[in-house]
N, C-alpha and C. Protein backbone atom coordinates (compact mmCIF):
# COMPACT_ATOMS: atom_id res chain seq x y z
N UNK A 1 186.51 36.30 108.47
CA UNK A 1 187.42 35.25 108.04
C UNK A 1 187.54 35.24 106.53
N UNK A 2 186.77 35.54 106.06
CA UNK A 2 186.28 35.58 104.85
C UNK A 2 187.58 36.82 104.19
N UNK A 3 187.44 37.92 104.58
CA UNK A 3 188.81 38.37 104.60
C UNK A 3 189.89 37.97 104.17
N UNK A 4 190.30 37.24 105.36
CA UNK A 4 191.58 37.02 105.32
C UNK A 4 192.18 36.05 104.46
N UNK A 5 191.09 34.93 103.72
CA UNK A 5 190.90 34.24 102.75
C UNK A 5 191.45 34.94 101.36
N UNK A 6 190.73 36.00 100.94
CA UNK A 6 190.85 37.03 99.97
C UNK A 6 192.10 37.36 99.82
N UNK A 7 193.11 38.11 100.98
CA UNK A 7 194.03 38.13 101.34
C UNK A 7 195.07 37.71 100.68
N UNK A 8 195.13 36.20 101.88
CA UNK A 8 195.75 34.81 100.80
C UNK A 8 195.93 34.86 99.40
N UNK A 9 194.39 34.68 98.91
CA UNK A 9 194.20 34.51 97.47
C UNK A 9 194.84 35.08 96.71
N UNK A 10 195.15 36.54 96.64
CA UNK A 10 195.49 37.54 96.21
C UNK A 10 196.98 37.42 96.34
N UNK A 11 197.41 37.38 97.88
CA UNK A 11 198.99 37.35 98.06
C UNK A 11 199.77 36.00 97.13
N UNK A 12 199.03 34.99 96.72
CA UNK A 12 199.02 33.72 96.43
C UNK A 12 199.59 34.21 94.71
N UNK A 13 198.40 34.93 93.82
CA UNK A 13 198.38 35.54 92.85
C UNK A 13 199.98 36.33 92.67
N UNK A 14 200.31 37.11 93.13
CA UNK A 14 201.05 38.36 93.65
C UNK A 14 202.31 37.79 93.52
N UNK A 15 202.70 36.53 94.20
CA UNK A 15 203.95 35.46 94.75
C UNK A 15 204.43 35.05 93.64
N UNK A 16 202.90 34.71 92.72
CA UNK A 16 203.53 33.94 91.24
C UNK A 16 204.28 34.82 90.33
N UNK A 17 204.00 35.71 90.39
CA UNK A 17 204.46 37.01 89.15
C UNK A 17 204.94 38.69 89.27
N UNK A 18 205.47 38.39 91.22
CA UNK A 18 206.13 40.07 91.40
C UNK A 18 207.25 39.42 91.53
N UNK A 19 207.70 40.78 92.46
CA UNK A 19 209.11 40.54 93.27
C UNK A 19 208.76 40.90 94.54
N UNK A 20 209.27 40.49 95.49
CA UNK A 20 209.56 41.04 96.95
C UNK A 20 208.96 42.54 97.41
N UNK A 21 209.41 43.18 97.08
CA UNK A 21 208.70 44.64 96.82
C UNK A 21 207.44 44.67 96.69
N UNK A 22 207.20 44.46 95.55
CA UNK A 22 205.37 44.32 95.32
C UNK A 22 204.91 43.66 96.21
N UNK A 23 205.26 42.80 96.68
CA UNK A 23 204.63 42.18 98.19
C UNK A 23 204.28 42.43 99.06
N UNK A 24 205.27 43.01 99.74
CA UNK A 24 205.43 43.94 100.81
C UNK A 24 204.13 44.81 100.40
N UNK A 25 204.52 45.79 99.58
CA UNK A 25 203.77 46.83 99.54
C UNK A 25 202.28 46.31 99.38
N UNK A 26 201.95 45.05 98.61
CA UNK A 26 200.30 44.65 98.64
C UNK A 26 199.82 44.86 100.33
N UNK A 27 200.93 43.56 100.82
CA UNK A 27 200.27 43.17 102.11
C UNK A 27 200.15 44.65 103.31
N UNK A 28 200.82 45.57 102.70
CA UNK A 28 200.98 46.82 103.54
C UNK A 28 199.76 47.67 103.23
N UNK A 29 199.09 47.45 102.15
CA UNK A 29 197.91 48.54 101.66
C UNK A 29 196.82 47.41 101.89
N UNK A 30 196.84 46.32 102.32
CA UNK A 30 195.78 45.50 102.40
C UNK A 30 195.36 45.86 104.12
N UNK A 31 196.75 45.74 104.88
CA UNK A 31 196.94 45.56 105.81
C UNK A 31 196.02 47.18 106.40
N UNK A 32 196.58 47.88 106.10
CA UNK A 32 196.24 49.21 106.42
C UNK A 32 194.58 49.06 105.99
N UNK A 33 194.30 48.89 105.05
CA UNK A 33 192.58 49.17 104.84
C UNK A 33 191.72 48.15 105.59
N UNK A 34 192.35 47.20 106.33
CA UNK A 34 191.67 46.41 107.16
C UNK A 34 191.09 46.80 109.07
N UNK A 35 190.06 46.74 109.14
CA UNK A 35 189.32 47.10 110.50
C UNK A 35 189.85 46.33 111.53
N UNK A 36 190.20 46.83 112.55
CA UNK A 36 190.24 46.25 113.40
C UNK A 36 189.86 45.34 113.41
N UNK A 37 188.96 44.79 113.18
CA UNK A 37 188.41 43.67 113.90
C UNK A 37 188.64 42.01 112.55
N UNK A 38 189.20 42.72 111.40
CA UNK A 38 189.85 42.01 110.18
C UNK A 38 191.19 41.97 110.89
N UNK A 39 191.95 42.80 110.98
CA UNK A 39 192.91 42.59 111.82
C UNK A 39 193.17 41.77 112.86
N UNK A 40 192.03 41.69 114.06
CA UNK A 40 192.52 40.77 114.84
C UNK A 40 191.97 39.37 114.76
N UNK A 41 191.18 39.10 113.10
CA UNK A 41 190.86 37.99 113.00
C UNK A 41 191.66 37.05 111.93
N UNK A 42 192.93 38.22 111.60
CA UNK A 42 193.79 37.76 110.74
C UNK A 42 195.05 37.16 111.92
N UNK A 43 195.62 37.70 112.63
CA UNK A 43 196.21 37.51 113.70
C UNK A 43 195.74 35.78 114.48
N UNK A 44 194.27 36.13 114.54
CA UNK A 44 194.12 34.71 114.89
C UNK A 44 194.07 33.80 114.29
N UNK A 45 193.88 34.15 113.23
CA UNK A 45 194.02 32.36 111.89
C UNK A 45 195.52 32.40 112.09
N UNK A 46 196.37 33.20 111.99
CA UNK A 46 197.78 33.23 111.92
C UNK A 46 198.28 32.44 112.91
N UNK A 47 197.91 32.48 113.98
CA UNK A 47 198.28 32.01 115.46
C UNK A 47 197.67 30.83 115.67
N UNK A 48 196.55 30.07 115.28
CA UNK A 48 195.84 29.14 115.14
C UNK A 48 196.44 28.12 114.14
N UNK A 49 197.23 28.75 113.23
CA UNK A 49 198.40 27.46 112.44
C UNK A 49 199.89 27.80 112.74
N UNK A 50 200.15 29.13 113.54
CA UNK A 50 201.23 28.52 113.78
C UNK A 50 201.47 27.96 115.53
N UNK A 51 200.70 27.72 116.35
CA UNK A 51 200.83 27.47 117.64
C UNK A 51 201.36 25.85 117.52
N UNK A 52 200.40 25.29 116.98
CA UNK A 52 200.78 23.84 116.76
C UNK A 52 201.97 23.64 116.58
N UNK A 53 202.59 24.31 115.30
CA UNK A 53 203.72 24.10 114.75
C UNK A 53 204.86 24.31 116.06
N UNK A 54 204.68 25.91 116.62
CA UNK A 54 205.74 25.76 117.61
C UNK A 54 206.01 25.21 119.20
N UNK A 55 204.42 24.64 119.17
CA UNK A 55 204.65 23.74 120.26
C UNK A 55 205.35 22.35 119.91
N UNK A 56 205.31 21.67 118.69
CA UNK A 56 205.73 20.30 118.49
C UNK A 56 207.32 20.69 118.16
N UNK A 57 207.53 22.02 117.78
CA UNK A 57 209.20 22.30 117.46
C UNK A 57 209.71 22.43 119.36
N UNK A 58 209.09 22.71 120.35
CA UNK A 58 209.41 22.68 121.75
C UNK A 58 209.69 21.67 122.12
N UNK A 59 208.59 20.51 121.36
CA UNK A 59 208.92 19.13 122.23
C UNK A 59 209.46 18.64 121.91
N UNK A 60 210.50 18.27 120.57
CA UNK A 60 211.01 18.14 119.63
C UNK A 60 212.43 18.74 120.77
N UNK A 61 212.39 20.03 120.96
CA UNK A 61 213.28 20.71 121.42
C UNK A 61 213.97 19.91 123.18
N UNK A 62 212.77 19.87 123.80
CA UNK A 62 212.37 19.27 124.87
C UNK A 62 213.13 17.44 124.85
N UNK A 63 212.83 16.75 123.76
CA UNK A 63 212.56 15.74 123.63
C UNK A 63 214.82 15.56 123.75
N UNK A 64 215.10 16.72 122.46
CA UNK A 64 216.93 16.45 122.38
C UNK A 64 217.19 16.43 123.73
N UNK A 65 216.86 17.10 124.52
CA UNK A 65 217.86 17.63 125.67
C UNK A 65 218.48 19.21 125.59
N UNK A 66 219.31 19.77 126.53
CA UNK A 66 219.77 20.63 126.37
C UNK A 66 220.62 21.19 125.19
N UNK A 67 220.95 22.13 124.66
CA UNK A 67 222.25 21.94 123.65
C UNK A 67 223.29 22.82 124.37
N UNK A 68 224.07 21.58 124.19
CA UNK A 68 225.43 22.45 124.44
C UNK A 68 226.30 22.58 123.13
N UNK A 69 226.79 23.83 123.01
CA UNK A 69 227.68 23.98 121.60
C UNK A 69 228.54 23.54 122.07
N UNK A 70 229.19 22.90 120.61
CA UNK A 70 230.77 21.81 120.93
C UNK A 70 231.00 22.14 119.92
N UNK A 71 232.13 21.82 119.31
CA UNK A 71 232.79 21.65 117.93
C UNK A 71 232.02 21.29 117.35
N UNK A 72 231.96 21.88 115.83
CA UNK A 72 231.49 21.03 114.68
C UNK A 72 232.23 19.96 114.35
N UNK A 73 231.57 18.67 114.59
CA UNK A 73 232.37 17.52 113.74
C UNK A 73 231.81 17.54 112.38
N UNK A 74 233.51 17.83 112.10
CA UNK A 74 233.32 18.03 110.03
C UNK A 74 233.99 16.49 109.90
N UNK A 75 233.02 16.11 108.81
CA UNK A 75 233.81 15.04 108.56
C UNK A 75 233.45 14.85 106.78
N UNK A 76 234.21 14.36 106.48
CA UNK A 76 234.76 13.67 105.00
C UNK A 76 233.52 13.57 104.12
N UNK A 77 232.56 12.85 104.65
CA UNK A 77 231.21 12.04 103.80
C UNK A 77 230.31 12.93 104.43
N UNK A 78 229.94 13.07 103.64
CA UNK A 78 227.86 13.40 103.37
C UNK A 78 227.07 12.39 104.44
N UNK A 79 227.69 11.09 103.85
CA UNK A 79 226.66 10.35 104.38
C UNK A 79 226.99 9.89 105.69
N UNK A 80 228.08 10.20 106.38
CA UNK A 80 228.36 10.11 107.67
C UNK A 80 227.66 11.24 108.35
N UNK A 81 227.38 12.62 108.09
CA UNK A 81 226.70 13.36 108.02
C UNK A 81 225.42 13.00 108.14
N UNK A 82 224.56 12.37 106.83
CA UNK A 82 223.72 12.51 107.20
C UNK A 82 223.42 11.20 108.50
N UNK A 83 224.06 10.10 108.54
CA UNK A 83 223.93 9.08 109.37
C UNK A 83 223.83 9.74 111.05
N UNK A 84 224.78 10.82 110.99
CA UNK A 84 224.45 11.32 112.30
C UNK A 84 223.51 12.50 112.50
N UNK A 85 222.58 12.89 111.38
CA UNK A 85 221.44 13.83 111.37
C UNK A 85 220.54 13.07 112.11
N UNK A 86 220.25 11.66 111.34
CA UNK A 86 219.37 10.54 111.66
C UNK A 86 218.91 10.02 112.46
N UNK A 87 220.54 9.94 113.19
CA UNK A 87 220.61 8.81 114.59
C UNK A 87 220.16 10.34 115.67
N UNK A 88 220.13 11.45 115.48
CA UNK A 88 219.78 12.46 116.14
C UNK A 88 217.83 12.23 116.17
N UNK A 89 217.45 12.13 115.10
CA UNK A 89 216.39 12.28 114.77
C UNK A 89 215.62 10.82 116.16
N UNK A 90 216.52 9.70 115.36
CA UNK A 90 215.88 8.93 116.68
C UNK A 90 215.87 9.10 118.02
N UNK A 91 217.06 9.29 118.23
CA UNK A 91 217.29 9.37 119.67
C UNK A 91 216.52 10.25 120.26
N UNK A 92 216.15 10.81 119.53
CA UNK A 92 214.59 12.06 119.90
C UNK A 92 213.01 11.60 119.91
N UNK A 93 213.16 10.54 119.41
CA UNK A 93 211.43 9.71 118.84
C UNK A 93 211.10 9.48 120.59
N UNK A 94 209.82 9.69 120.61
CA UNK A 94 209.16 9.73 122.14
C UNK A 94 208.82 8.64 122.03
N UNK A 95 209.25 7.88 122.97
CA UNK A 95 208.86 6.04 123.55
C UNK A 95 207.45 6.03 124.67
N UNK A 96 206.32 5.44 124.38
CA UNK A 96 205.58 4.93 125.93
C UNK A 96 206.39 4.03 126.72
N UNK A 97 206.25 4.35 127.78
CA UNK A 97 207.61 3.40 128.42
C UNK A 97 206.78 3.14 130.30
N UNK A 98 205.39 3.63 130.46
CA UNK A 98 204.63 3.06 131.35
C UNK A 98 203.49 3.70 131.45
N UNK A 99 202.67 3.50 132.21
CA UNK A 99 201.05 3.57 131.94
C UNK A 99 201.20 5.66 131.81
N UNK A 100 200.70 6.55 131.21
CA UNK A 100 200.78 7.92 130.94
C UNK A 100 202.09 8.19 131.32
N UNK A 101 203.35 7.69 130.55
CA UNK A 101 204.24 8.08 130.68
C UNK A 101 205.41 7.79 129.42
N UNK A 102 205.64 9.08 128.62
CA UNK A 102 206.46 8.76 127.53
C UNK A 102 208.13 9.21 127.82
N UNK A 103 209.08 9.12 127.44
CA UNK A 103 210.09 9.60 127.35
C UNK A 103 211.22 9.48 125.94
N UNK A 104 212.17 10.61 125.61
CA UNK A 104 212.47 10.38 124.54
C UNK A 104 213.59 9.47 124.63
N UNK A 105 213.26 8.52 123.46
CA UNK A 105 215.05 7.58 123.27
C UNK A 105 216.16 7.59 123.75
N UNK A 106 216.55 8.88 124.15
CA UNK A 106 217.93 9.07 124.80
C UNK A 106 217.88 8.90 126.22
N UNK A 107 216.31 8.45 126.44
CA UNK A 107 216.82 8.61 128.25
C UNK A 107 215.72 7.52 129.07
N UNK A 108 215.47 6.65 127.73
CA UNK A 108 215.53 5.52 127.98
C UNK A 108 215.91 4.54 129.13
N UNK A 109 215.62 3.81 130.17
CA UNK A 109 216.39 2.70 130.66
C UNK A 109 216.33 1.12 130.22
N UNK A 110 217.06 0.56 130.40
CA UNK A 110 216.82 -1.06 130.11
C UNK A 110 215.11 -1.43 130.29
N UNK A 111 214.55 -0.94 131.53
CA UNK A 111 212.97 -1.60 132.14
C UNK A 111 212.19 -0.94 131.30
N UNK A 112 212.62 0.49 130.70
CA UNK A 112 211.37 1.37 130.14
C UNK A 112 211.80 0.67 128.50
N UNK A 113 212.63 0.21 127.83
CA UNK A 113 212.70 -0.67 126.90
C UNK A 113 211.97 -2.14 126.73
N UNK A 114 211.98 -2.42 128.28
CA UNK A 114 211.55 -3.85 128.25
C UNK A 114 209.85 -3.46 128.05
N UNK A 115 209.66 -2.53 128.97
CA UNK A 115 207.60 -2.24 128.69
C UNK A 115 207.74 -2.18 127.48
N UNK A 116 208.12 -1.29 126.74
CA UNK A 116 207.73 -0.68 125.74
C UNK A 116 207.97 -1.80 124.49
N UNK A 117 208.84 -2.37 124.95
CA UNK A 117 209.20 -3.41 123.77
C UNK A 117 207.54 -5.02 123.94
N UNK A 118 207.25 -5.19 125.34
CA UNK A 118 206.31 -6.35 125.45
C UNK A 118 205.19 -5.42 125.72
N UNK A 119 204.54 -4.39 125.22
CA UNK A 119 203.78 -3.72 124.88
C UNK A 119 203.43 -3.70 123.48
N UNK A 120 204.64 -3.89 122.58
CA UNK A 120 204.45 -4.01 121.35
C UNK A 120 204.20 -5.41 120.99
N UNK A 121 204.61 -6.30 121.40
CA UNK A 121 204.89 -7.46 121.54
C UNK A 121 203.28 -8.02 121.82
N UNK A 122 202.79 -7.42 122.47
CA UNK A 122 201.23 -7.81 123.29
C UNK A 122 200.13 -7.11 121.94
N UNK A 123 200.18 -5.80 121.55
CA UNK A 123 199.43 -5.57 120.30
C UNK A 123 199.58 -5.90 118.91
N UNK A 124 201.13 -6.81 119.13
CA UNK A 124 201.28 -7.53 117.85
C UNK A 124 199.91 -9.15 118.13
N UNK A 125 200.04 -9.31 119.19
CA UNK A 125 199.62 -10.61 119.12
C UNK A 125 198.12 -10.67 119.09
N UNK A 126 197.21 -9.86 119.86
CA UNK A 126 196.01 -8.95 119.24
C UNK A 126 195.35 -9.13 118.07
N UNK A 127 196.62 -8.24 117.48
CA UNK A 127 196.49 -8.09 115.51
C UNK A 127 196.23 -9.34 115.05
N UNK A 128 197.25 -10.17 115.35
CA UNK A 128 197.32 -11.71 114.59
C UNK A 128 195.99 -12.18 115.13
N UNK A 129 195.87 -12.31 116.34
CA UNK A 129 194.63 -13.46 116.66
C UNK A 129 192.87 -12.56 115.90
N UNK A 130 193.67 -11.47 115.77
CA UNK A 130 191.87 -10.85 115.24
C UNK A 130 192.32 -10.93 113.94
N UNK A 131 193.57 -10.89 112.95
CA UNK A 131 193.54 -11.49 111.88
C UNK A 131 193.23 -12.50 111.52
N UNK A 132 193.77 -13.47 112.07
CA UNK A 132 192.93 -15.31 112.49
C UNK A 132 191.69 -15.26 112.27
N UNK A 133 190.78 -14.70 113.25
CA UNK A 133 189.46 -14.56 113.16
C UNK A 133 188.64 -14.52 111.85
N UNK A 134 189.56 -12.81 111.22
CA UNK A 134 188.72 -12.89 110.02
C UNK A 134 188.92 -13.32 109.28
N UNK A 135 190.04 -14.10 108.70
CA UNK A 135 190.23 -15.06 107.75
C UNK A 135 189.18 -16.25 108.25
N UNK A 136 189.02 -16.84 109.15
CA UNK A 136 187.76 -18.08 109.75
C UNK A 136 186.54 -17.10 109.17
N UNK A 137 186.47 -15.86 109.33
CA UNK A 137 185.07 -15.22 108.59
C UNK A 137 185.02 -15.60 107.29
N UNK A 138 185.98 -15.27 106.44
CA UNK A 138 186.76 -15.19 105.08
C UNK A 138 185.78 -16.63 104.74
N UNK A 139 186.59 -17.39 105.18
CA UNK A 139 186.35 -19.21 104.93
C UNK A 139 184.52 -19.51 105.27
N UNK A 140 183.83 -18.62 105.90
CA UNK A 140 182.77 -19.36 106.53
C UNK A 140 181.88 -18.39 105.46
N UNK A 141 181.97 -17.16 104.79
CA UNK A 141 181.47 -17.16 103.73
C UNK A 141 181.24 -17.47 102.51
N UNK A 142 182.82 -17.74 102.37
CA UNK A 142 182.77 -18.93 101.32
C UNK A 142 182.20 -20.28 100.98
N UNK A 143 182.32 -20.66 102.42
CA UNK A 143 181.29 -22.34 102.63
C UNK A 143 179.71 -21.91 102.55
N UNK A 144 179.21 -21.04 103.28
CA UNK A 144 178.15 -20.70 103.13
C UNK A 144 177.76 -19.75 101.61
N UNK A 145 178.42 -19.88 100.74
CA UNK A 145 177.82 -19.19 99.70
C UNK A 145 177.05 -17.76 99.53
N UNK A 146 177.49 -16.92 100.89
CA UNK A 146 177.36 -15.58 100.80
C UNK A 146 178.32 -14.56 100.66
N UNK A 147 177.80 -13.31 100.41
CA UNK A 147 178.49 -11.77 100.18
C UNK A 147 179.26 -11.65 101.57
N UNK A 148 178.21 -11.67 102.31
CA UNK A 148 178.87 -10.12 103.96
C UNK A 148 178.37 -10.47 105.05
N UNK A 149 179.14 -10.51 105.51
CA UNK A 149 178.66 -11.39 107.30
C UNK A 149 177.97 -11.16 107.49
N UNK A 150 176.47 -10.24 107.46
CA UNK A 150 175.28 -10.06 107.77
C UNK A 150 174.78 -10.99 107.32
N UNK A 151 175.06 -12.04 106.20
CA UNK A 151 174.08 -12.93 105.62
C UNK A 151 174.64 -14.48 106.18
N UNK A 152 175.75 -14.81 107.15
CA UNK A 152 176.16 -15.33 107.95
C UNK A 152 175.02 -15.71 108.98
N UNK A 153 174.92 -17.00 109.64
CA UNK A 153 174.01 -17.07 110.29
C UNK A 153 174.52 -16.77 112.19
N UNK A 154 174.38 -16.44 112.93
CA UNK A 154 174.08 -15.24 114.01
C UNK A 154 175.11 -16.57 115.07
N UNK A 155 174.98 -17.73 114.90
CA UNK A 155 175.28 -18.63 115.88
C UNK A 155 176.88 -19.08 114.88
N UNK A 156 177.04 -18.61 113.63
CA UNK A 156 178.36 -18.87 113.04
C UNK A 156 179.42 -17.61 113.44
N UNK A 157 178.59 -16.83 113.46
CA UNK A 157 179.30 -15.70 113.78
C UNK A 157 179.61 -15.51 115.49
N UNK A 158 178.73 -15.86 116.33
CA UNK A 158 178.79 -15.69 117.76
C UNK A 158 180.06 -16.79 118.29
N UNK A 159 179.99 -17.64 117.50
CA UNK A 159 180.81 -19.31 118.08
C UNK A 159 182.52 -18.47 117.59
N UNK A 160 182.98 -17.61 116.83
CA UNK A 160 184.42 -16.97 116.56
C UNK A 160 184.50 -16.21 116.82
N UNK A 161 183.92 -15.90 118.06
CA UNK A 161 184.15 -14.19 118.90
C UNK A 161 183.45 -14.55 120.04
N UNK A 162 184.37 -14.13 121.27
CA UNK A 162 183.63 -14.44 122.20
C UNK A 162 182.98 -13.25 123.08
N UNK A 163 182.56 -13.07 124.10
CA UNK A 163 181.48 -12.26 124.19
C UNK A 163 182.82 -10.46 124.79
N UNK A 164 183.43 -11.00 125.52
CA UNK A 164 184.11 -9.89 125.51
C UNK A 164 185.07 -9.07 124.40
N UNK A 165 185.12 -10.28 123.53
CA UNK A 165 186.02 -9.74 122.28
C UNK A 165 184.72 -8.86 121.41
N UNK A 166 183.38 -9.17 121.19
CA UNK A 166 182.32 -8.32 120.31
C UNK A 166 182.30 -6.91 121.02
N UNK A 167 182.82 -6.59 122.72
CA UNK A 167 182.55 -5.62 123.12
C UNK A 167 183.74 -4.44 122.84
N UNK A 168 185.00 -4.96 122.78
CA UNK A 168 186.13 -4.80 122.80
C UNK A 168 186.20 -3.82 121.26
């Protein structure tokens, strides 16, 4: 691995101050003096950053739908342009929409809106009531004249959390 590091380093060097040519030709005399077994451990770092990449460009892919070529709509503005790059971009964002089950924006129904919307709705309210909480922490160190809830006494702290919320 160590290798293929060197490699990099070098090609990195090379990028700042050739041309195209010199490149080529480094990575071709590097390439060639490397063992097999540099070789197929260069291959795998290679494949190990780009797999990720082209699986999330699939789902991404997955997520639009099919493409069908149509006309280019040319239009006038940029920013109508980009407004419909955008609204592409969403209509692609993957929704939870029921228990292990996501789907993208475009294919959506009214019910898989309604989960997904009082799903959010339910971990907003969560947030707030355990924000609540620690502000009542906030206040009960202050009355008590300490640093950090450890110096809180055990029955101040037990009485604003109840026993399934400490497990939670």
């Amino acid at each position: 691995m160590g290798d293929v590091k060197l490699c990099r380093d070098v090609a990195r060097d090379v990028l700042a101050t050739a041309d195209t040519r010199d490149v080529q030709a480094l990575a071709q005399r590097v390439f060639d003096a490397w063992t097999p077994r540099q070789r197929a451990e260069a291959a795998r770092a290679h494949a190990v950053a780009l797999v990720p990449q082209l699986w999330q460009q699939e789902r991404r892919e997955v997520a639009a739908g099919p493409h069908t070529p149509t006309a280019a709509k040319s239009s006038s503005s940029w920013r109508v342009d980009g407004i419909r790059a955008y609204a592409a971009q969403v209509r692609a964002l993957t929704v939870h929409v029921a228990a292990n089950v996501f789907r993208a924006l475009d294919e959506c129904t009214e019910a898989d809106l309604g989960f997904a919307a009082q799903e959010r709705r339910d971990h907003a309210a969560r947030n707030a009531y355990r924000a609540e909480q620690y502000e009542q922490l906030r206040k009960a160190l202050a009355d008590a004249g300490v640093r950090t809830v450890a110096d809180l006494p055990d029955t101040v702290v037990a009485a604003m959390f109840t026993a399934e919320e400490a497990t939670s």
